[in-house]
C-alpha atoms as a PDB file:
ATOM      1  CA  UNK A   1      41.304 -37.647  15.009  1.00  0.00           C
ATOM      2  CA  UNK A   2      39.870 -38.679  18.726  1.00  0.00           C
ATOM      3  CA  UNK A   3      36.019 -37.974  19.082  1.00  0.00           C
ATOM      4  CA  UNK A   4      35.488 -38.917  22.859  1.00  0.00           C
ATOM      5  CA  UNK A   5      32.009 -38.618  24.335  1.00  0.00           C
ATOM      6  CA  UNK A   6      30.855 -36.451  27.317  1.00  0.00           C
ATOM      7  CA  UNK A   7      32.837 -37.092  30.481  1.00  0.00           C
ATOM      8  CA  UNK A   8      34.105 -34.214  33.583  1.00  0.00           C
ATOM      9  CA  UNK A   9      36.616 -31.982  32.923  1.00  0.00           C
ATOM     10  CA  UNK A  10      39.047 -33.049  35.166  1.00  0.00           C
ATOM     11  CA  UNK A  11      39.022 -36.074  32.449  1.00  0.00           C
ATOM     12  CA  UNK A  12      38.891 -33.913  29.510  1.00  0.00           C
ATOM     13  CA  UNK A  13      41.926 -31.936  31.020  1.00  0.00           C
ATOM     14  CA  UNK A  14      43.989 -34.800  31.859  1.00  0.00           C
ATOM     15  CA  UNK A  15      43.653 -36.412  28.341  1.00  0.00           C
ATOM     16  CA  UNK A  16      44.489 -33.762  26.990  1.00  0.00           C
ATOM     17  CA  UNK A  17      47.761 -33.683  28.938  1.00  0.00           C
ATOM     18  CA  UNK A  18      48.337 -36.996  28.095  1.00  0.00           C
ATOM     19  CA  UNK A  19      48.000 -36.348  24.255  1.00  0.00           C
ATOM     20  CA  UNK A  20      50.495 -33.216  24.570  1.00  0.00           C
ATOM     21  CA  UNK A  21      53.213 -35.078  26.571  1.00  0.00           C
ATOM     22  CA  UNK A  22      52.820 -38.125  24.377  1.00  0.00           C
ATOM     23  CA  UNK A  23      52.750 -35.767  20.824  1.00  0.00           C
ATOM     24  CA  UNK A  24      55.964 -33.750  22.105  1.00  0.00           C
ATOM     25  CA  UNK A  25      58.005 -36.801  23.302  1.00  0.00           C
ATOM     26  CA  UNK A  26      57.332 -38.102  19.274  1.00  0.00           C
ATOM     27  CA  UNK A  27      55.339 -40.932  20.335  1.00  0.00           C
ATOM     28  CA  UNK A  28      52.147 -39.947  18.785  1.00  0.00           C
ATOM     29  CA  UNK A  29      51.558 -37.484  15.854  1.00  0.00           C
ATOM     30  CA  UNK A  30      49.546 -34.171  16.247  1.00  0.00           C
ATOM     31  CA  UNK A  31      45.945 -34.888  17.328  1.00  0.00           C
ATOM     32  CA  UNK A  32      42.765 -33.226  17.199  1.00  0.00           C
ATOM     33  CA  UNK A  33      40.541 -33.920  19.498  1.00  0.00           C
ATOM     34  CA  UNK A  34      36.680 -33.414  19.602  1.00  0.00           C
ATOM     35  CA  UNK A  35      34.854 -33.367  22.978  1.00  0.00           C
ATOM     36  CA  UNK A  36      32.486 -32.655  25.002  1.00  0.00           C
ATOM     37  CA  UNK A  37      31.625 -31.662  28.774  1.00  0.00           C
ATOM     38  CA  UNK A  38      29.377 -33.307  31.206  1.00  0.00           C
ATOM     39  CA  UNK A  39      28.737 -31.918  33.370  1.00  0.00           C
ATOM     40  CA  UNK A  40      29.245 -28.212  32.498  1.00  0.00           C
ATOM     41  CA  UNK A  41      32.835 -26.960  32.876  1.00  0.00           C
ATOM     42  CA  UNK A  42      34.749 -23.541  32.971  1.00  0.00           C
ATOM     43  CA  UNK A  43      38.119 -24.260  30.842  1.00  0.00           C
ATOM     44  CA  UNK A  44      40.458 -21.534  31.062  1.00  0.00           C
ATOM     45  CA  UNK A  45      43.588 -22.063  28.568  1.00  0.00           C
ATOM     46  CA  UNK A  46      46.883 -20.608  29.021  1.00  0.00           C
ATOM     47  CA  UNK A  47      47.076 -16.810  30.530  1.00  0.00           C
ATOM     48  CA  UNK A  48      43.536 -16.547  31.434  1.00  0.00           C
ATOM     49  CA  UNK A  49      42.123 -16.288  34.779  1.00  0.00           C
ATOM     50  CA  UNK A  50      38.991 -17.294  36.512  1.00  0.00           C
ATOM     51  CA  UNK A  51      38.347 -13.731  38.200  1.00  0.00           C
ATOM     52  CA  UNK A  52      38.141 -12.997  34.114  1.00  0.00           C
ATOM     53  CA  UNK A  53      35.299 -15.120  33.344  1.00  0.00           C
ATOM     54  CA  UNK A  54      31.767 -13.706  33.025  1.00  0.00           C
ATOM     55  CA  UNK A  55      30.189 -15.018  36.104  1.00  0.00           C
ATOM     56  CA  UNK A  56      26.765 -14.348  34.487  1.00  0.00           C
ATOM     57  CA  UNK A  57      26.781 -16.575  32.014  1.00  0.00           C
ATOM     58  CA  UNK A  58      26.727 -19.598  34.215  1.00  0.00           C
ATOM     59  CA  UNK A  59      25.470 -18.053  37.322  1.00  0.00           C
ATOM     60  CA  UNK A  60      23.403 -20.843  39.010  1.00  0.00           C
ATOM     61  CA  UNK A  61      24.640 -23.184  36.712  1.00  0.00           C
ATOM     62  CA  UNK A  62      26.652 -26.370  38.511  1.00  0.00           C
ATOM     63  CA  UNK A  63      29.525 -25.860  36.334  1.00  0.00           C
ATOM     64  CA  UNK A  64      32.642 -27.762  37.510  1.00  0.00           C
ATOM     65  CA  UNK A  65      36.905 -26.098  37.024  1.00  0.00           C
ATOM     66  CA  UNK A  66      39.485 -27.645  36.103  1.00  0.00           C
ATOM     67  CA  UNK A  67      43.095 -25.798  36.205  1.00  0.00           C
ATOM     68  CA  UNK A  68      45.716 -28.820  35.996  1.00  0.00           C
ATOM     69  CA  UNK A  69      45.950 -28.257  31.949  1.00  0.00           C
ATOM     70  CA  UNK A  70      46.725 -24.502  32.607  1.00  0.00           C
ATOM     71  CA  UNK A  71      50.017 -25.207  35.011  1.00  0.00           C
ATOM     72  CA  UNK A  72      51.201 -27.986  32.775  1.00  0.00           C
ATOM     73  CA  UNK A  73      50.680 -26.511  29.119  1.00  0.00           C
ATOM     74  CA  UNK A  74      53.701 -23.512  30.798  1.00  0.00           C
ATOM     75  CA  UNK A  75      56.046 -26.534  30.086  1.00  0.00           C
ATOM     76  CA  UNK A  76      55.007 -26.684  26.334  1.00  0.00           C
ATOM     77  CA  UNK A  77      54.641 -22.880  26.094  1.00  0.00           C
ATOM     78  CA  UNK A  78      58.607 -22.241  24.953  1.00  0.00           C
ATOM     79  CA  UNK A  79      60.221 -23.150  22.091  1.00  0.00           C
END
């Protein structure tokens, strides 16, 4: 269990990446992870799109995106 303090979400995204490829090569066991964003930060996971976010919530908000994790968790999405 990893609990990280606030950091961007380009950071959150690409240790998160580095936890997946490390857990599916067998170098690490499964790992949760607790963390947080700072700034503010639209994650979208697998499938989802940005043009399906509600704009609203963070309108005038400076609220950073991140979409690395979303391309690279499609090589983890198959059996």
């Amino acid at each position: 269990m990893i609990y990280d303090p606030p950091t961007r979400g380009a950071r959150n995204m690409a240790v998160d990446e580095a936890i997946l490829t490390a857990v599916a090569a067998g170098g690490v066991p499964p790992t949760l992870r607790f963390y947080q964003w700072k700034p503010a930060c639209l994650s979208l996971g697998y499938g989802q799109r940005a043009r399906e976010a509600d704009g609203s919530a963070f309108a005038g908000a400076r609220v950073g995106y991140c979409a690395a994790a979303n391309r690279r968790a499609r090589d983890f999405a198959s059996p």
